[in-house]
PDB file of N, CA and C in Angstrom:
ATOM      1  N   UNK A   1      -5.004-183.000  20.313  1.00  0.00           N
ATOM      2  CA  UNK A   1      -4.512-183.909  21.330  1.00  0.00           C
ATOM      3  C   UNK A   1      -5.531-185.036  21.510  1.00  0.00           C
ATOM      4  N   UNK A   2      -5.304-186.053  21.173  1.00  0.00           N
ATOM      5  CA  UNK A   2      -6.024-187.698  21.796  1.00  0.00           C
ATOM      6  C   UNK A   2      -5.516-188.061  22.767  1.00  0.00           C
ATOM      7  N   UNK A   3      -6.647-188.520  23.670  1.00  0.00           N
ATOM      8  CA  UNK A   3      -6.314-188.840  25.194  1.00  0.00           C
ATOM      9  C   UNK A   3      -6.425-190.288  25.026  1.00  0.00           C
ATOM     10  N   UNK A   4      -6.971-191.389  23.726  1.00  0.00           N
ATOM     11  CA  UNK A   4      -7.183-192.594  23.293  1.00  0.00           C
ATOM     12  C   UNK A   4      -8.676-193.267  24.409  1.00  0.00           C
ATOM     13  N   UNK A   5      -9.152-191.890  24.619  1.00  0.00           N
ATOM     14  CA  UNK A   5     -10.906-192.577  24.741  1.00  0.00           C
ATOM     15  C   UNK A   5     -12.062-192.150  23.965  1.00  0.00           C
ATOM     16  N   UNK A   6     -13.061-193.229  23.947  1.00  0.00           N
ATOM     17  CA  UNK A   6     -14.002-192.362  23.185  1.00  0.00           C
ATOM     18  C   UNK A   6     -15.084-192.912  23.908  1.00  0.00           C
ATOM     19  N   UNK A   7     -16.445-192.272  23.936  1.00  0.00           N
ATOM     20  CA  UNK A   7     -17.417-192.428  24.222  1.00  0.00           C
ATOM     21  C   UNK A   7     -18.615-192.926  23.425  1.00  0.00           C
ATOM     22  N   UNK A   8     -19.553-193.450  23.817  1.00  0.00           N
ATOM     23  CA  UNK A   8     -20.373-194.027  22.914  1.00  0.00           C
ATOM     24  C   UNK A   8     -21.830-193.797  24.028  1.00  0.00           C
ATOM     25  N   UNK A   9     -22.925-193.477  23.337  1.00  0.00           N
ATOM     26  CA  UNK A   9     -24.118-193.657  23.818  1.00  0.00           C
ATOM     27  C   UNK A   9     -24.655-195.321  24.145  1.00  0.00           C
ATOM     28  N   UNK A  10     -25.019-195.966  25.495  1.00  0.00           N
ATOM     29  CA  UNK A  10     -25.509-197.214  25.323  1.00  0.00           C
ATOM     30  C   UNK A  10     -25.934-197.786  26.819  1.00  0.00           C
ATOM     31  N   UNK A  11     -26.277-198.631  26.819  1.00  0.00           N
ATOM     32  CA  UNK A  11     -26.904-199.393  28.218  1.00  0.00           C
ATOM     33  C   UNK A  11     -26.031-200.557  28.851  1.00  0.00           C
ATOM     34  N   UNK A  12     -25.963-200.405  30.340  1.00  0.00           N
ATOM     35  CA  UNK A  12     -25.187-201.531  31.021  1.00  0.00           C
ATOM     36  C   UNK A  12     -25.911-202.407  31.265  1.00  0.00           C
ATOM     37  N   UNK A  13     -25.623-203.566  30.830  1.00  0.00           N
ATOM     38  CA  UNK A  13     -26.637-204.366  31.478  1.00  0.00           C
ATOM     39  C   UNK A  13     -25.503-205.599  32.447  1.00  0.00           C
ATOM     40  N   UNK A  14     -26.390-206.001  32.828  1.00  0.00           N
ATOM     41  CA  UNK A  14     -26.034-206.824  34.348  1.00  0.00           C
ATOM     42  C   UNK A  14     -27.075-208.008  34.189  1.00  0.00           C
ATOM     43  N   UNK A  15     -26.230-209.423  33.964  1.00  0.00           N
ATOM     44  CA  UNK A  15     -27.109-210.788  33.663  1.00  0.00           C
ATOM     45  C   UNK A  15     -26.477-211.612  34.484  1.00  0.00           C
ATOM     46  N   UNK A  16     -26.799-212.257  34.254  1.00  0.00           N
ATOM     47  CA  UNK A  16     -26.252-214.005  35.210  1.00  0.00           C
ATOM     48  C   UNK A  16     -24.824-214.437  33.321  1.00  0.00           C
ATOM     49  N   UNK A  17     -24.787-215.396  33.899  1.00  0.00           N
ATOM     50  CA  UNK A  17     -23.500-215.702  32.640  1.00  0.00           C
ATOM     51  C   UNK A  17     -24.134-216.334  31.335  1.00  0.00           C
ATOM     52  N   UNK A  18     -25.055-217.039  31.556  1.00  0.00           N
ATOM     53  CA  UNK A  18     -25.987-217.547  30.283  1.00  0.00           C
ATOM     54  C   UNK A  18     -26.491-216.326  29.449  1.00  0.00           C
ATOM     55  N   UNK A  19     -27.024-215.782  29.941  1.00  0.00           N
ATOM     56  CA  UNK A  19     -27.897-214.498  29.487  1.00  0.00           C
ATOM     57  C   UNK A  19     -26.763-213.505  28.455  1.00  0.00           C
ATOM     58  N   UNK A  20     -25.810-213.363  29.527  1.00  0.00           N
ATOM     59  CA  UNK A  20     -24.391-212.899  28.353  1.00  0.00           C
ATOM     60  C   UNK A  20     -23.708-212.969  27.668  1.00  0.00           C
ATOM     61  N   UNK A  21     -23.976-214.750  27.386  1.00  0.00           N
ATOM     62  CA  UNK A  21     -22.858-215.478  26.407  1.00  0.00           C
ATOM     63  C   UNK A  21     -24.368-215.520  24.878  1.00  0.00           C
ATOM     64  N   UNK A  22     -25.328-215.584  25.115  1.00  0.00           N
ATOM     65  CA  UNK A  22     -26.864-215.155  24.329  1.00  0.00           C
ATOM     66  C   UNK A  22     -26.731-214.080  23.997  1.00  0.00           C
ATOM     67  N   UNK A  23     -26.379-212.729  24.607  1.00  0.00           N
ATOM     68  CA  UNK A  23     -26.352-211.871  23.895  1.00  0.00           C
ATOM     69  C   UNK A  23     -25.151-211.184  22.930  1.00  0.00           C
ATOM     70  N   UNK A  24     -24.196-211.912  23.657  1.00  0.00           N
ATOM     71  CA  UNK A  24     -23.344-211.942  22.468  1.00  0.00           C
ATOM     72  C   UNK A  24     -23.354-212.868  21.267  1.00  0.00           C
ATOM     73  N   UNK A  25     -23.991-213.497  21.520  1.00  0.00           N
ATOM     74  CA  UNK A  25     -23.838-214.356  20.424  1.00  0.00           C
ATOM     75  C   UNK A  25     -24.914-213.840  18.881  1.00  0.00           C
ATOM     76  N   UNK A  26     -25.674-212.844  19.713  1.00  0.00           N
ATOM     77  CA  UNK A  26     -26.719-211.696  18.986  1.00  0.00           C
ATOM     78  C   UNK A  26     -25.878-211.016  17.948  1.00  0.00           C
ATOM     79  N   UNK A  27     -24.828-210.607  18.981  1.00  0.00           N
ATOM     80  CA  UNK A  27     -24.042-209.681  18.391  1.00  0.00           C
ATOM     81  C   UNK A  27     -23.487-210.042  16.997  1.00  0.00           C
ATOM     82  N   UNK A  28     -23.259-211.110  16.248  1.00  0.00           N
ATOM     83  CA  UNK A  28     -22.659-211.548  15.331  1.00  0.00           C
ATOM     84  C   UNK A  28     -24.058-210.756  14.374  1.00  0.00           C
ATOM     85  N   UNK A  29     -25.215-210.700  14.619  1.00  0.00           N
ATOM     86  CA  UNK A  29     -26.029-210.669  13.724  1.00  0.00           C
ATOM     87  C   UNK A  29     -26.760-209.190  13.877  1.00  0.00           C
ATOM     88  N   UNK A  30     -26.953-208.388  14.947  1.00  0.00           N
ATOM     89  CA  UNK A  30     -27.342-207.127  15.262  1.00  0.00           C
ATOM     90  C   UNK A  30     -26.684-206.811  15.159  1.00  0.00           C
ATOM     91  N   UNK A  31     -25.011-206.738  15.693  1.00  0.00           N
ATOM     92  CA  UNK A  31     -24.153-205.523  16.107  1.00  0.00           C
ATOM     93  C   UNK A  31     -24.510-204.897  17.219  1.00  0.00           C
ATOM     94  N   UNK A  32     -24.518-205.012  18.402  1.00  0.00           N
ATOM     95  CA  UNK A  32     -25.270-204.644  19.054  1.00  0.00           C
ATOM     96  C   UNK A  32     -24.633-204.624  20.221  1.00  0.00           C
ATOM     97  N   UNK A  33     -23.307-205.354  20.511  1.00  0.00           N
ATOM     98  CA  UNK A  33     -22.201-204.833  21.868  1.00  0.00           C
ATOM     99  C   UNK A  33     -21.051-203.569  21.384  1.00  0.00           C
ATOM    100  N   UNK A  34     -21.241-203.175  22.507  1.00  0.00           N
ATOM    101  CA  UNK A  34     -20.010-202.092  22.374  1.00  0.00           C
ATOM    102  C   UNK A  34     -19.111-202.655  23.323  1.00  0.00           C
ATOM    103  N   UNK A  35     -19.238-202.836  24.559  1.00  0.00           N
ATOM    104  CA  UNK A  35     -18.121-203.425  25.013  1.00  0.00           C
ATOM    105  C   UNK A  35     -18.588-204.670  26.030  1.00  0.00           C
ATOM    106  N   UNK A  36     -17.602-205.931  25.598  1.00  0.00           N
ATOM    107  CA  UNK A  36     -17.636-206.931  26.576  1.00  0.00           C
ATOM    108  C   UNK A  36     -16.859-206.781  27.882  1.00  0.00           C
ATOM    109  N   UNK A  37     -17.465-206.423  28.779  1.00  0.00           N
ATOM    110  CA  UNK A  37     -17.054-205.748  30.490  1.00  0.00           C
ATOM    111  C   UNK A  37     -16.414-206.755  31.344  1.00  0.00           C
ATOM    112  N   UNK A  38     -16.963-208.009  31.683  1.00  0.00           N
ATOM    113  CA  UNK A  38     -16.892-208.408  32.352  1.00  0.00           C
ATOM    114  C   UNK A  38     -17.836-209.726  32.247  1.00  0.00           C
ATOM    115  N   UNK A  39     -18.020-211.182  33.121  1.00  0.00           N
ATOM    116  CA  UNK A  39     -18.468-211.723  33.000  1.00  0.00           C
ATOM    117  C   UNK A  39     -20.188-211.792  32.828  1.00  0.00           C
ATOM    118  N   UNK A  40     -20.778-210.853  33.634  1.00  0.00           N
ATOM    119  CA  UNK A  40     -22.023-210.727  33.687  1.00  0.00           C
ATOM    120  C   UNK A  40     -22.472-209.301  33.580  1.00  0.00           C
ATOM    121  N   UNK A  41     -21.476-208.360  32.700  1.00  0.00           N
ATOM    122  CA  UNK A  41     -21.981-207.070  32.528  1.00  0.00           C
ATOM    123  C   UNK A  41     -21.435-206.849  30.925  1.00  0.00           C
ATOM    124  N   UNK A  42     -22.293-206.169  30.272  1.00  0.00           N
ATOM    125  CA  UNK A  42     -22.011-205.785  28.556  1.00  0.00           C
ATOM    126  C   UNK A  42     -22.765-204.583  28.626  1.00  0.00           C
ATOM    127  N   UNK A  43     -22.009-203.532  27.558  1.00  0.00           N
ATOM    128  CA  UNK A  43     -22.265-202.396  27.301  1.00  0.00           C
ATOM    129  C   UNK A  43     -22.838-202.803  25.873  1.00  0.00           C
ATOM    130  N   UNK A  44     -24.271-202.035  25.729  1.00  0.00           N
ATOM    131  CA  UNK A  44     -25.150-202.504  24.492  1.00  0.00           C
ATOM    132  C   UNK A  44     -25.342-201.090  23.523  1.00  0.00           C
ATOM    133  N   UNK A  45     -25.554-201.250  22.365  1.00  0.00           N
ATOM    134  CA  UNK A  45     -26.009-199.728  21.824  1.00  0.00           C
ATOM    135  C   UNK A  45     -27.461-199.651  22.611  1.00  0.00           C
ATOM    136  N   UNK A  46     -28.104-198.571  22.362  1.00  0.00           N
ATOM    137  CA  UNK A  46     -29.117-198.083  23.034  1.00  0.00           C
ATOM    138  C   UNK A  46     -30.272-198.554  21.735  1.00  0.00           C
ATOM    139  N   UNK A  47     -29.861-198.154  21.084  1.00  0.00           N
ATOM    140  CA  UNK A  47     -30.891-198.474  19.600  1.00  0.00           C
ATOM    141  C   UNK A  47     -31.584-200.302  20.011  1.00  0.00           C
ATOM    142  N   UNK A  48     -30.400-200.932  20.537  1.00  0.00           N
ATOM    143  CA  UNK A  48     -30.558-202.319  20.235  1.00  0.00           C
ATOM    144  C   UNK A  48     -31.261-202.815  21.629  1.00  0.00           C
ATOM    145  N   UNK A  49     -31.689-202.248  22.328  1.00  0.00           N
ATOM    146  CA  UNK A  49     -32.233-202.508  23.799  1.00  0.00           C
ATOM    147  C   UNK A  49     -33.683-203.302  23.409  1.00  0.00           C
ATOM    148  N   UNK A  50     -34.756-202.734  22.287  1.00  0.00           N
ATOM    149  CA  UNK A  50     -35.614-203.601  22.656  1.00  0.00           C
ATOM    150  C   UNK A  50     -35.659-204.794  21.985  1.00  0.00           C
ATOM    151  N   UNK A  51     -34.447-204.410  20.827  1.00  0.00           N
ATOM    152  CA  UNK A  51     -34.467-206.088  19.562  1.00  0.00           C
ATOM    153  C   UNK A  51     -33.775-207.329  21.269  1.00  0.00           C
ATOM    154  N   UNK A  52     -32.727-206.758  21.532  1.00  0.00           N
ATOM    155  CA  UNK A  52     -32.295-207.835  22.715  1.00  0.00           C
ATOM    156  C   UNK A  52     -33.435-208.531  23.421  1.00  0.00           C
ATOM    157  N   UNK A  53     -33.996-207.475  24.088  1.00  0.00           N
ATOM    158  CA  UNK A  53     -35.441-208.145  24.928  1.00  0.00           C
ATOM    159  C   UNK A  53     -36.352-209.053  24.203  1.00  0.00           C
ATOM    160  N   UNK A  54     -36.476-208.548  22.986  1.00  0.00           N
ATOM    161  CA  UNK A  54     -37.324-209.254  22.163  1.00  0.00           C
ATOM    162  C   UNK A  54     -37.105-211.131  21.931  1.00  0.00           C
ATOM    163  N   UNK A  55     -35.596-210.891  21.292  1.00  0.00           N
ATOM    164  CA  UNK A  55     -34.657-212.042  21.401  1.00  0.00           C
ATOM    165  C   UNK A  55     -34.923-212.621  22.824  1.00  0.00           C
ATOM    166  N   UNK A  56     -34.608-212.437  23.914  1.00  0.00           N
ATOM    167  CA  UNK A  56     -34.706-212.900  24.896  1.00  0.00           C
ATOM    168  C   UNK A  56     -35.949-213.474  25.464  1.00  0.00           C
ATOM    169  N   UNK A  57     -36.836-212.668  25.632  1.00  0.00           N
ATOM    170  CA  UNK A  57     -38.556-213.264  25.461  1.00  0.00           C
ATOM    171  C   UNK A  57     -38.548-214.346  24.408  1.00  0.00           C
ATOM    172  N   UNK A  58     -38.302-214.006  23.216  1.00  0.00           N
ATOM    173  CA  UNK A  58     -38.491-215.755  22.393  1.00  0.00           C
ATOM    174  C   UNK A  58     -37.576-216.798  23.331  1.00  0.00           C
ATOM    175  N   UNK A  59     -36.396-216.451  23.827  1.00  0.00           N
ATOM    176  CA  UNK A  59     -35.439-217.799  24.195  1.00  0.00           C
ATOM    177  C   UNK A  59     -36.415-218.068  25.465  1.00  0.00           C
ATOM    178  N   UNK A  60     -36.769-217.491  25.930  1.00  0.00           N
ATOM    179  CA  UNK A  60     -37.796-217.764  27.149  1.00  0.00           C
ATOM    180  C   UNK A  60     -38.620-218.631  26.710  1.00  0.00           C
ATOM    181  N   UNK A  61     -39.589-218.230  26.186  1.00  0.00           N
ATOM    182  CA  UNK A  61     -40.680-218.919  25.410  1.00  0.00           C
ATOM    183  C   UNK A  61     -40.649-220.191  25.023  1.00  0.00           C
ATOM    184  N   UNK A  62     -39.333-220.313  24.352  1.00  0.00           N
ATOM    185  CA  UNK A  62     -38.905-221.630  24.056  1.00  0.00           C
ATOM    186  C   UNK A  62     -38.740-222.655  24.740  1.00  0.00           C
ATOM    187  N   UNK A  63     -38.022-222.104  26.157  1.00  0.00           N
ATOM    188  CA  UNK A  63     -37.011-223.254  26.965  1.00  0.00           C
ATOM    189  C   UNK A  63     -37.856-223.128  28.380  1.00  0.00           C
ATOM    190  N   UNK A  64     -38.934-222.463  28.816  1.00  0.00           N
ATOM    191  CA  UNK A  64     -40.186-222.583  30.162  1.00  0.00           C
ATOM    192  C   UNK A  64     -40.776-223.597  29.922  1.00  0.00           C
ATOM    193  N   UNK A  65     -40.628-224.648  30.773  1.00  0.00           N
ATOM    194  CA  UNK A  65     -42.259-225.537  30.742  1.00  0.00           C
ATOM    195  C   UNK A  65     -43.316-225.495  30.838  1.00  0.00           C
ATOM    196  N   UNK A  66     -44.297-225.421  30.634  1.00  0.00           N
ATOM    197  CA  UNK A  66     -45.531-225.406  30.921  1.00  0.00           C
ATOM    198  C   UNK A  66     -46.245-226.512  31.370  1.00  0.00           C
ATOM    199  N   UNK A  67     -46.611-226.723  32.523  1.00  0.00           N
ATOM    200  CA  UNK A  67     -47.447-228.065  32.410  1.00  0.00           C
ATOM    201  C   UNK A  67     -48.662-227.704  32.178  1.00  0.00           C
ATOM    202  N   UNK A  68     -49.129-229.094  31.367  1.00  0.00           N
ATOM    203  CA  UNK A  68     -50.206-229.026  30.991  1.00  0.00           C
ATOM    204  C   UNK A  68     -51.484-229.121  31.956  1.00  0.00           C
ATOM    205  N   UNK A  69     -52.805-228.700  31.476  1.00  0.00           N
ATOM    206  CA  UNK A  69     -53.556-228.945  32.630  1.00  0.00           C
ATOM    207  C   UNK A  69     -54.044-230.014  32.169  1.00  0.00           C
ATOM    208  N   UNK A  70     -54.824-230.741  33.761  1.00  0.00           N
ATOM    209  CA  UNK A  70     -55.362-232.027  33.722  1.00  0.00           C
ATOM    210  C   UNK A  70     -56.866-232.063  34.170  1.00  0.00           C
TER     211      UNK A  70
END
């Protein structure tokens, strides 16, 4: 008997809307959503939790200003 659910091991995460449309866009290249939830929530594999962060720290890195000192 199939009840037509299945379960999967993985992490909820909870972002603002930028942060979620970035990590999907990961997804083309990790594989790394299981399910798109909602606007600011995605279900991630668990495996892929620290490549995301990682990704995310570089987009940081990139787009913070720094002022310079004087």
């Amino acid at each position: 008997m199939s009840t037509g659910y299945r379960s999967s091991k993985g992490v909820l995460i909870t972002c603002d809307v930028p942060t979620k449309q970035f990590i999907m866009s990961l997804d083309a290249r990790l594989a790394c959503v299981v399910s798109d939830l909602d606007a600011t929530h995605v279900f991630v594999k668990k495996d892929s939790v620290k490549e995301i962060q990682r990704e995310l720290e570089q987009l940081h890195e990139k787009n913070v200003y720094v002022r310079p000192r004087t």
